[in-house]
N, C-alpha and C. Protein backbone atom coordinates (compact mmCIF):
# COMPACT_ATOMS: atom_id res chain seq x y z
N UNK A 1 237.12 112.12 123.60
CA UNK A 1 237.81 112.39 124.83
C UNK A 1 239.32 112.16 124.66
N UNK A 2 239.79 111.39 123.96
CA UNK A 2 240.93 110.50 123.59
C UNK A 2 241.42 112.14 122.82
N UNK A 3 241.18 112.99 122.03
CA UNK A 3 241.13 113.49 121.34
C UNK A 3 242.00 114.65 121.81
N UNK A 4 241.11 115.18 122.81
CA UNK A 4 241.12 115.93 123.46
C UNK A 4 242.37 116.12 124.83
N UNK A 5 242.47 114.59 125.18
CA UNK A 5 243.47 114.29 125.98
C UNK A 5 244.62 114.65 125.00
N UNK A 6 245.13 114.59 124.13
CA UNK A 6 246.05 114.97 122.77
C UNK A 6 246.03 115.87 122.49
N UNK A 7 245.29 116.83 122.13
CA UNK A 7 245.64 118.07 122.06
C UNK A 7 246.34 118.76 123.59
N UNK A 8 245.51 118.45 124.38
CA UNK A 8 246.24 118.89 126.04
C UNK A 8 247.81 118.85 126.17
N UNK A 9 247.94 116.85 125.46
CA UNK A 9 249.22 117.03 126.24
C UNK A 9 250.33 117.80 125.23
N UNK A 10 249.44 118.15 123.68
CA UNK A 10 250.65 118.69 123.20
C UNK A 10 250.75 120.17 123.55
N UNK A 11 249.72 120.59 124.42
CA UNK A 11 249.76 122.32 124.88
C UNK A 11 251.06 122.26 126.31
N UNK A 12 250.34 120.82 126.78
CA UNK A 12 251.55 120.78 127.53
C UNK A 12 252.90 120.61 127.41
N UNK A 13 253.38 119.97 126.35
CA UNK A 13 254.77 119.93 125.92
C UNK A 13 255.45 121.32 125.19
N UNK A 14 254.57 122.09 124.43
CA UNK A 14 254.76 123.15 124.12
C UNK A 14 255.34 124.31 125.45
N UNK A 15 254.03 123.99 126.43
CA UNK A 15 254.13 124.98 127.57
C UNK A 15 255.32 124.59 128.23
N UNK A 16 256.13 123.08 128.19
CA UNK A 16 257.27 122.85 129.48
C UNK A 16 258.28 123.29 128.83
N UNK A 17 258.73 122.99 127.38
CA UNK A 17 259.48 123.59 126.85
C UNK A 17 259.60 125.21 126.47
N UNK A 18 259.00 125.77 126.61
CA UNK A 18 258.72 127.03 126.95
C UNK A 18 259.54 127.80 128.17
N UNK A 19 258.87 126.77 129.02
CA UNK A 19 258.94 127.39 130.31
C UNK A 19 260.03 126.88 130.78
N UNK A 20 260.65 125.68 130.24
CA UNK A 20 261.88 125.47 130.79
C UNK A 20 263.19 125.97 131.11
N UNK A 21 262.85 127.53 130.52
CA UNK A 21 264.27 128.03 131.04
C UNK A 21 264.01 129.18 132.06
N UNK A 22 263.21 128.88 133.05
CA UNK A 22 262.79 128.98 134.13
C UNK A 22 263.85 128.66 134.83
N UNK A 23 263.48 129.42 136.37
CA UNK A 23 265.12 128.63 137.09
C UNK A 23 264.22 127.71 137.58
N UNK A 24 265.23 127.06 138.77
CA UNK A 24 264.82 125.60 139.01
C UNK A 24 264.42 125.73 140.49
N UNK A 25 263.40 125.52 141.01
CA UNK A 25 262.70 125.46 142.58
C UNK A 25 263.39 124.05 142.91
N UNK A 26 263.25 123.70 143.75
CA UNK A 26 263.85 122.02 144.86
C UNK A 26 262.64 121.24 144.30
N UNK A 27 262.79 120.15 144.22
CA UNK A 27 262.01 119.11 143.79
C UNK A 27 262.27 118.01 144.96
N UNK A 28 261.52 117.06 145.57
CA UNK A 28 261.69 116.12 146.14
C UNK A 28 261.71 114.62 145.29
N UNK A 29 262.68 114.00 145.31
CA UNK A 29 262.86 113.09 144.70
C UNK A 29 261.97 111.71 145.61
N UNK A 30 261.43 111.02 144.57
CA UNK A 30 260.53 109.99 145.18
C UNK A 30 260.52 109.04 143.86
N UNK A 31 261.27 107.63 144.47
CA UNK A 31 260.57 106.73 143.25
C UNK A 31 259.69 105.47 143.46
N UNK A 32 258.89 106.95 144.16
CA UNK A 32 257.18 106.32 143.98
C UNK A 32 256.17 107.11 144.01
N UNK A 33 255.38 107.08 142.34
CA UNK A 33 254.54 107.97 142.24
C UNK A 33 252.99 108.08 143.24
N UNK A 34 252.90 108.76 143.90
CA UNK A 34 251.75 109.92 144.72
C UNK A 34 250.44 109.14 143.96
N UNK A 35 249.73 108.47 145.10
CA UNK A 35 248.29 107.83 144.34
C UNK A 35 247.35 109.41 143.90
N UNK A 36 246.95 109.04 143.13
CA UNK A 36 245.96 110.41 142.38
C UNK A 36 245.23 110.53 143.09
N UNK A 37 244.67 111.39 143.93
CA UNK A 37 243.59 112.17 144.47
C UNK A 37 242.13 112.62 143.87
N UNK A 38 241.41 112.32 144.68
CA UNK A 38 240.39 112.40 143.84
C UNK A 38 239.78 113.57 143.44
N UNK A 39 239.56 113.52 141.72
CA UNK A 39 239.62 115.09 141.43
C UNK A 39 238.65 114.77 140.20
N UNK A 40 238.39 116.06 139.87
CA UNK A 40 237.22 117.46 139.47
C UNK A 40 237.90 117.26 138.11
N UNK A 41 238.88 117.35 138.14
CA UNK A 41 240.05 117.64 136.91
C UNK A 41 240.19 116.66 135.96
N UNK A 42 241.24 117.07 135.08
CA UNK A 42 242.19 115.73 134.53
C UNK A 42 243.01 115.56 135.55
N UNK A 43 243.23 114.22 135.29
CA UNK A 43 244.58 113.85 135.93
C UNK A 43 246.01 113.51 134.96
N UNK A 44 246.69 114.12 134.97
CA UNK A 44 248.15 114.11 134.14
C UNK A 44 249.03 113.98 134.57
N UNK A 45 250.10 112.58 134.39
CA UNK A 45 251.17 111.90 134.84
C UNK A 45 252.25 112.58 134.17
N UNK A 46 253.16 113.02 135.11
CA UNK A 46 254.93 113.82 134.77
C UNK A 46 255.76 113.23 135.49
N UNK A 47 256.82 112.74 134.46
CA UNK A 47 257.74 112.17 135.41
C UNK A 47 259.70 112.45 135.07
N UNK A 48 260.17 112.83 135.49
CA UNK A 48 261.77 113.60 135.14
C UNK A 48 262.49 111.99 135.95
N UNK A 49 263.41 112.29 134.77
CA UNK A 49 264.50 111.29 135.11
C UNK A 49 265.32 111.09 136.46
N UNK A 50 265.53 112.31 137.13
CA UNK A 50 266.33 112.04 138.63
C UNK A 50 265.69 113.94 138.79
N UNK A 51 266.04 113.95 140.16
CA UNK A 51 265.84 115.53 140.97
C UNK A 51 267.38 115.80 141.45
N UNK A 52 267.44 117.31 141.61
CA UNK A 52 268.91 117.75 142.44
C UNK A 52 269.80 118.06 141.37
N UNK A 53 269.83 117.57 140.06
CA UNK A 53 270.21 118.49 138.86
C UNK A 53 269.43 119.44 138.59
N UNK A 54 270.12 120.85 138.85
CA UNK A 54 269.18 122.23 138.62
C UNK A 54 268.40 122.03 136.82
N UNK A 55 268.92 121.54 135.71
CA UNK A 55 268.41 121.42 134.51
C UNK A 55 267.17 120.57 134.71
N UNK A 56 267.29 119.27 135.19
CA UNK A 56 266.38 118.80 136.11
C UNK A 56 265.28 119.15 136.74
N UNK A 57 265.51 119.60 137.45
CA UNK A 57 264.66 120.18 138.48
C UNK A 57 263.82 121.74 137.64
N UNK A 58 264.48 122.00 136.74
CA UNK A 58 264.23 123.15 136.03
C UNK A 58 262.92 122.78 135.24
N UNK A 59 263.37 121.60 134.40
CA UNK A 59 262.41 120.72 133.21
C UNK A 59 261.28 120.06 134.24
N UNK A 60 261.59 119.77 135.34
CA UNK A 60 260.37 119.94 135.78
C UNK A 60 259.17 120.27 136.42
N UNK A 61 260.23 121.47 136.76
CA UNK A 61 258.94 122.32 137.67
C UNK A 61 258.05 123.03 136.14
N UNK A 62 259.32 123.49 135.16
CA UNK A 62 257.98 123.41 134.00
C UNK A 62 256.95 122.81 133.12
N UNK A 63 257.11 121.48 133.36
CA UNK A 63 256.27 120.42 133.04
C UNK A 63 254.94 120.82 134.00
N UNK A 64 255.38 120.61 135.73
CA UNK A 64 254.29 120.80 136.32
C UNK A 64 253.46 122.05 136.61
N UNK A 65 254.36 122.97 135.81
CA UNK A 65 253.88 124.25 135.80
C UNK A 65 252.88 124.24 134.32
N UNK A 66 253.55 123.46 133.50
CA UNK A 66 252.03 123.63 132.27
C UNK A 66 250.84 123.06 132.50
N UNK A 67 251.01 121.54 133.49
CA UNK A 67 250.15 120.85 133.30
C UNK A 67 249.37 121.98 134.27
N UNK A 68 249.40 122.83 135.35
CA UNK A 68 249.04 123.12 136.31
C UNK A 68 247.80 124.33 135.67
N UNK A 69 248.79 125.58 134.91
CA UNK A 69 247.89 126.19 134.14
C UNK A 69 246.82 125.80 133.05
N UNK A 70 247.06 124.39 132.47
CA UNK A 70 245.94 123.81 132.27
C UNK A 70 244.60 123.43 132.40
N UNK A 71 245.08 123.19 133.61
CA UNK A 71 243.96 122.89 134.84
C UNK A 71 243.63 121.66 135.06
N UNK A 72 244.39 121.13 135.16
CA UNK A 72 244.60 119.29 135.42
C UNK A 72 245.55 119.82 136.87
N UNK A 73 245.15 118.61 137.58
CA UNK A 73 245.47 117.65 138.57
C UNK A 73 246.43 117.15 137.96
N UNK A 74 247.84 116.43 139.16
CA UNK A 74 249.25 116.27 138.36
C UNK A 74 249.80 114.52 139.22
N UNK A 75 250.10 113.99 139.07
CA UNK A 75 250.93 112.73 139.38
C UNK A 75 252.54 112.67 139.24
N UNK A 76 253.22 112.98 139.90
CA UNK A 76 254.48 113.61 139.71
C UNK A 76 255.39 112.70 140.46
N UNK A 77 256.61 111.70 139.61
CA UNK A 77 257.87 111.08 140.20
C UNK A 77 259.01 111.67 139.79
N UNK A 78 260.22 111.55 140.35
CA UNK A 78 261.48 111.09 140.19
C UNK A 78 261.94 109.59 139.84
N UNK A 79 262.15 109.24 138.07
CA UNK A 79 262.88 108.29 137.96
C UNK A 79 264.24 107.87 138.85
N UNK A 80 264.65 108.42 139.22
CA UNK A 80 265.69 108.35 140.51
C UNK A 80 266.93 107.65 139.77
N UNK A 81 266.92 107.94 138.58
CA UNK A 81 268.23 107.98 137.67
C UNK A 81 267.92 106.32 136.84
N UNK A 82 266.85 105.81 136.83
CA UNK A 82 266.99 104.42 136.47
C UNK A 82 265.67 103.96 135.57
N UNK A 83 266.33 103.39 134.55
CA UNK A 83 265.44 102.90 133.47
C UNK A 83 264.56 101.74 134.35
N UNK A 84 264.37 100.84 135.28
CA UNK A 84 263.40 100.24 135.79
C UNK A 84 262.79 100.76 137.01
N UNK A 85 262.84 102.34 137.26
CA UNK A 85 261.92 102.89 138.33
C UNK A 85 261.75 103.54 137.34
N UNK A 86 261.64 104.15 136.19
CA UNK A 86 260.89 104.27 135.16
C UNK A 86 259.60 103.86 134.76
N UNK A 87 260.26 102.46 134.22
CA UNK A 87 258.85 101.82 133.70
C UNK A 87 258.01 101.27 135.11
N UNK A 88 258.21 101.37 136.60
CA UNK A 88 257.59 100.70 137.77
C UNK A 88 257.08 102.61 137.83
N UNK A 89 257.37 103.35 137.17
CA UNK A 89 256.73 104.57 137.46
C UNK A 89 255.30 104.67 136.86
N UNK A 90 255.69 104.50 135.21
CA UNK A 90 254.86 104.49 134.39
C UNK A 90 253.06 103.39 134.82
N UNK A 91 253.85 102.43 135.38
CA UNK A 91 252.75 101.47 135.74
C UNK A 91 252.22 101.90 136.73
N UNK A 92 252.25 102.68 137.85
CA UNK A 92 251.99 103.33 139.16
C UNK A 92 250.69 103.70 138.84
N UNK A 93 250.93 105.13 137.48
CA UNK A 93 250.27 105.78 136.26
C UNK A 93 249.52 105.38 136.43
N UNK A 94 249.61 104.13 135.44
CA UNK A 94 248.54 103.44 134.65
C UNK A 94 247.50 102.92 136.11
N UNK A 95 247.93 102.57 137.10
CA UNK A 95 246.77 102.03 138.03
C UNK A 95 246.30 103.06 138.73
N UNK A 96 246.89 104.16 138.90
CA UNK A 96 245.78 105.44 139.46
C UNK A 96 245.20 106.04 138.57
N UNK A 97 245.26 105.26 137.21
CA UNK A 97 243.97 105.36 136.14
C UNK A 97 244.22 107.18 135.79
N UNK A 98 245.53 107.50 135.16
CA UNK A 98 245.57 109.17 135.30
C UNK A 98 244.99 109.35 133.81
N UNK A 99 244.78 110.23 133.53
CA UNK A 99 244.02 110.64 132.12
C UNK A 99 244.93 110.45 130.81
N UNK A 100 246.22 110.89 131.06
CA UNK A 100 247.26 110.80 130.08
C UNK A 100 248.28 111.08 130.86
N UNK A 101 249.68 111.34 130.04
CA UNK A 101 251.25 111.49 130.76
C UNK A 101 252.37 112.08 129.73
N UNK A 102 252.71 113.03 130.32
CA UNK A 102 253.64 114.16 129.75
C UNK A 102 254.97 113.22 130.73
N UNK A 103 256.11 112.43 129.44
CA UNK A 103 256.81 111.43 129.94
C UNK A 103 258.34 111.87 129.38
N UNK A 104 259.28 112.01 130.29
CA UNK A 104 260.20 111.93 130.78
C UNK A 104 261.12 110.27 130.00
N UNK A 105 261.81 110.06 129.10
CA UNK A 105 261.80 108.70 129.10
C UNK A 105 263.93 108.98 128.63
N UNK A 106 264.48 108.63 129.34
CA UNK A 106 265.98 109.26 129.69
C UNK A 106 266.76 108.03 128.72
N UNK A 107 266.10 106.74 128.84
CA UNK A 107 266.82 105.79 128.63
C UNK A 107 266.04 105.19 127.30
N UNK A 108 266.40 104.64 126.05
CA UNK A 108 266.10 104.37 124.72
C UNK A 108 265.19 103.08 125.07
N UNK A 109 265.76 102.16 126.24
CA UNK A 109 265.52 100.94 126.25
C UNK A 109 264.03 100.81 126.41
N UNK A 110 263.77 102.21 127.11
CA UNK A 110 262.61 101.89 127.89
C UNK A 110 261.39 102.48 126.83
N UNK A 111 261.49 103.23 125.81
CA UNK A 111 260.22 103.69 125.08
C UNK A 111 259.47 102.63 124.30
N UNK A 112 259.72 101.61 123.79
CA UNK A 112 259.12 100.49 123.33
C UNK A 112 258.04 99.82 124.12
N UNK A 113 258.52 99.58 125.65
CA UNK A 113 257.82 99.32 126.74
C UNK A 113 256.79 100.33 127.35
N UNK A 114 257.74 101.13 127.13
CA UNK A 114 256.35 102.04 127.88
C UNK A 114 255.27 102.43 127.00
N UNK A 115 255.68 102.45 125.36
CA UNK A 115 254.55 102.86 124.39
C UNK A 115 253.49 101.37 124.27
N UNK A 116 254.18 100.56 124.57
CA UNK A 116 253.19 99.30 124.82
C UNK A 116 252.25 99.25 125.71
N UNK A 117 253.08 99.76 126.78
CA UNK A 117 252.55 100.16 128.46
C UNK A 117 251.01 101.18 128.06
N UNK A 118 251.43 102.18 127.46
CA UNK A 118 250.52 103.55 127.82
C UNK A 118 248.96 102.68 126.20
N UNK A 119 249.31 102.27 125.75
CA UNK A 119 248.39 101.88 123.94
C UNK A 119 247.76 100.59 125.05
N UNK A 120 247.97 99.65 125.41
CA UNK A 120 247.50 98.62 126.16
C UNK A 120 246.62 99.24 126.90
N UNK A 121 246.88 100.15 128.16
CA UNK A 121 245.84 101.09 129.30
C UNK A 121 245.31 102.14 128.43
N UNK A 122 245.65 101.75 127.46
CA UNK A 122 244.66 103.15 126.37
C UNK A 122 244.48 104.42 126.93
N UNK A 123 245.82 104.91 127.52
CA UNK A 123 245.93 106.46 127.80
C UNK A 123 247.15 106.98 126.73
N UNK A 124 246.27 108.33 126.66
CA UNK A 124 247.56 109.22 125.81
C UNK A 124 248.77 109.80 126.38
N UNK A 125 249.80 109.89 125.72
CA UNK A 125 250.94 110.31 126.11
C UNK A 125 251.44 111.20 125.23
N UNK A 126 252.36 111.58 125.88
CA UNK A 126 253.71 112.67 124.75
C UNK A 126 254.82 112.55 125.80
N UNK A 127 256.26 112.76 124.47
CA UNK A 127 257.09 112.85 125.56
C UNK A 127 258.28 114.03 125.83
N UNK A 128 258.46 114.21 126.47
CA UNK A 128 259.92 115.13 126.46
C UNK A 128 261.02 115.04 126.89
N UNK A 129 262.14 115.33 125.77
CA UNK A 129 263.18 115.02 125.53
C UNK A 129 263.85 113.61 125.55
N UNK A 130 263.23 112.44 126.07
CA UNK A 130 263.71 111.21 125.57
C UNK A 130 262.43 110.59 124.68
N UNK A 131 263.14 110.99 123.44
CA UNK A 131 262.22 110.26 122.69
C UNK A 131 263.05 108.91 121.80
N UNK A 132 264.09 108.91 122.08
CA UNK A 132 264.71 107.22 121.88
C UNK A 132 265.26 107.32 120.54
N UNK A 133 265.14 106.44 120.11
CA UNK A 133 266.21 106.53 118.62
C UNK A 133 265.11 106.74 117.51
N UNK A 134 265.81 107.03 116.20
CA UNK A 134 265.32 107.35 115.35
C UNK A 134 264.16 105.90 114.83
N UNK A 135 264.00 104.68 114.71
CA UNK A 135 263.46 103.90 114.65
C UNK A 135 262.62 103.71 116.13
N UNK A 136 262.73 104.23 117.13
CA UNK A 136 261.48 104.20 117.94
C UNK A 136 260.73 105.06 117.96
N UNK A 137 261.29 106.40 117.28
CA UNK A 137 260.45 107.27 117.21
C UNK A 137 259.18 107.13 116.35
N UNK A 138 260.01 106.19 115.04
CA UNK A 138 258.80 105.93 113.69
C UNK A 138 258.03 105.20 114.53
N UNK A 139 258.49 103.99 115.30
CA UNK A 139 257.71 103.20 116.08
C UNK A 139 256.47 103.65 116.61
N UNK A 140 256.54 104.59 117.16
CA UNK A 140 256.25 105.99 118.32
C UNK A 140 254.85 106.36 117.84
N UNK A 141 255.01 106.53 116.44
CA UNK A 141 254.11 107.24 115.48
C UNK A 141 252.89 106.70 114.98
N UNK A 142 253.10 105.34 115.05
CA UNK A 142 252.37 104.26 114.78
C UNK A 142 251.34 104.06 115.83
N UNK A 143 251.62 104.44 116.91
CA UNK A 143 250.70 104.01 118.21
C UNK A 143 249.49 105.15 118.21
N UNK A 144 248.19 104.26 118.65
CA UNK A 144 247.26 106.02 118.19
C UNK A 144 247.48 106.52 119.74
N UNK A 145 248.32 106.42 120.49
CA UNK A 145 247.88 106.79 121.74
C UNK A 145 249.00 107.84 121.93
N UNK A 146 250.35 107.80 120.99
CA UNK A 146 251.03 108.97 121.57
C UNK A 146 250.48 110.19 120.71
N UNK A 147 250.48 111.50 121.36
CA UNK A 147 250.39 112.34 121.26
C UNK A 147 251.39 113.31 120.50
N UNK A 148 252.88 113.10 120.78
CA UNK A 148 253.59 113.90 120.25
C UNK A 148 255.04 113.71 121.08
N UNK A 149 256.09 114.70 120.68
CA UNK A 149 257.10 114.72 121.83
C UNK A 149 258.18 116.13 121.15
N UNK A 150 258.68 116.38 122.39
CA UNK A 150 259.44 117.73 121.80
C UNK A 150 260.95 117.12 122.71
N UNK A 151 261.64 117.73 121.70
CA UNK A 151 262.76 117.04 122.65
C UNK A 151 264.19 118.31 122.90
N UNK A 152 264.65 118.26 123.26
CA UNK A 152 265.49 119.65 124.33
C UNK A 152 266.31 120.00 123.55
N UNK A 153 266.86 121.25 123.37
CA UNK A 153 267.83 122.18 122.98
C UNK A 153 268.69 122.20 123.53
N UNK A 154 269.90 120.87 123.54
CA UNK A 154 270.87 120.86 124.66
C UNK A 154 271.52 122.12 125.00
N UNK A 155 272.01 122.79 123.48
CA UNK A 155 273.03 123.99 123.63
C UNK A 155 272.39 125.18 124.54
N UNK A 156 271.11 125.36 124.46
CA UNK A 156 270.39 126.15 125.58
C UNK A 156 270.13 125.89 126.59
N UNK A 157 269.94 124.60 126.65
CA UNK A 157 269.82 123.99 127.99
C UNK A 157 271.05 124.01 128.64
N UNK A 158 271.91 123.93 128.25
CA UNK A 158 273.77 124.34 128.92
C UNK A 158 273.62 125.61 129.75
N UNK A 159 273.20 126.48 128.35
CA UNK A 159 273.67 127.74 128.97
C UNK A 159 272.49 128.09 130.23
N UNK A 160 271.41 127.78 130.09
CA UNK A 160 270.60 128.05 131.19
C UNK A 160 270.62 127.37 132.37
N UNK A 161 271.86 125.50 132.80
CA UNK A 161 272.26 125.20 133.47
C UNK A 161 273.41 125.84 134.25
N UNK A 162 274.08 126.84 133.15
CA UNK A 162 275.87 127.18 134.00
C UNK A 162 275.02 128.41 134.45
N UNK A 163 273.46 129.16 134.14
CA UNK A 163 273.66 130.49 135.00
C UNK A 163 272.73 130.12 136.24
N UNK A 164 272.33 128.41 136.37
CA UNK A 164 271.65 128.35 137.67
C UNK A 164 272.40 128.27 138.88
């Protein structure tokens, strides 16, 4: 099952980056993640660093647009610009027991913690575009619980910010 949750979330990181140069729909910013509903599905935790930046808001309506064609059920915050509604995000996660988490992680400080966070609740993860420094990444690798991470094409990501 573990397995399987891993391959998902790397269809999903494939699919947000993909789709990320999508324009950007309104996002409601909340930093507090939506208790999971009870579902049929997977459940898959996404979470973007702040809302109201169109790049933003872009990266994640395609996150929730992969997990969606998937066919998972979604758990969806706004870090609200801050490395400790971050990790109070991540833990939200972990107690509505979501299946895995396609993660958003903006700030370096916080991937150590949260890869502790997600290997401890023994859910899989991947992340996009903050994947932290080059020594957390090896870190990263070590854990059987992450999945993977793709991380952003700033210079495209520019240009698909100045034509939103």
């Amino acid at each position: 099952m573990k397995k399987f949750t891993a391959i998902l979330l790397g269809m999903v990181m494939i699919f947000t980056m993909a789709a990320s140069t999508a324009e950007a729909s309104s996002t409601e910013s909340s930093s507090e993640a939506a208790p999971a509903a009870e579902a049929t599905a997977w459940v898959l935790a996404a979470d973007i660093w702040g809302s109201g930046v169109p790049i933003l808001d872009a990266m994640n309506e395609a996150s929730l647009y992969a997990i969606d064609i998937a066919g998972c059920d979604v758990v969806n915050a706004s870090d609200d610009y801050s490395a400790d509604v971050a990790v109070q995000n991540i833990q939200r996660f972990i107690g509505n027991e979501v299946d895995g988490g396609n993660l958003y992680l903006a700030s370096p400080a916080t991937v150590p913690t949260v890869s502790d966070m997600m290997k401890d609740a023994e859910i899989p993860f991947s992340l996009h575009t903050g994947i932290g420094t080059a020594d957390q990444f090896e870190e990263l690798q070590a854990n059987p619980f992450f999945a993977g991470a793709v991380d952003a094409n700033n210079v495209l990501a520019g240009e698909v910010n100045a034509q939103l």
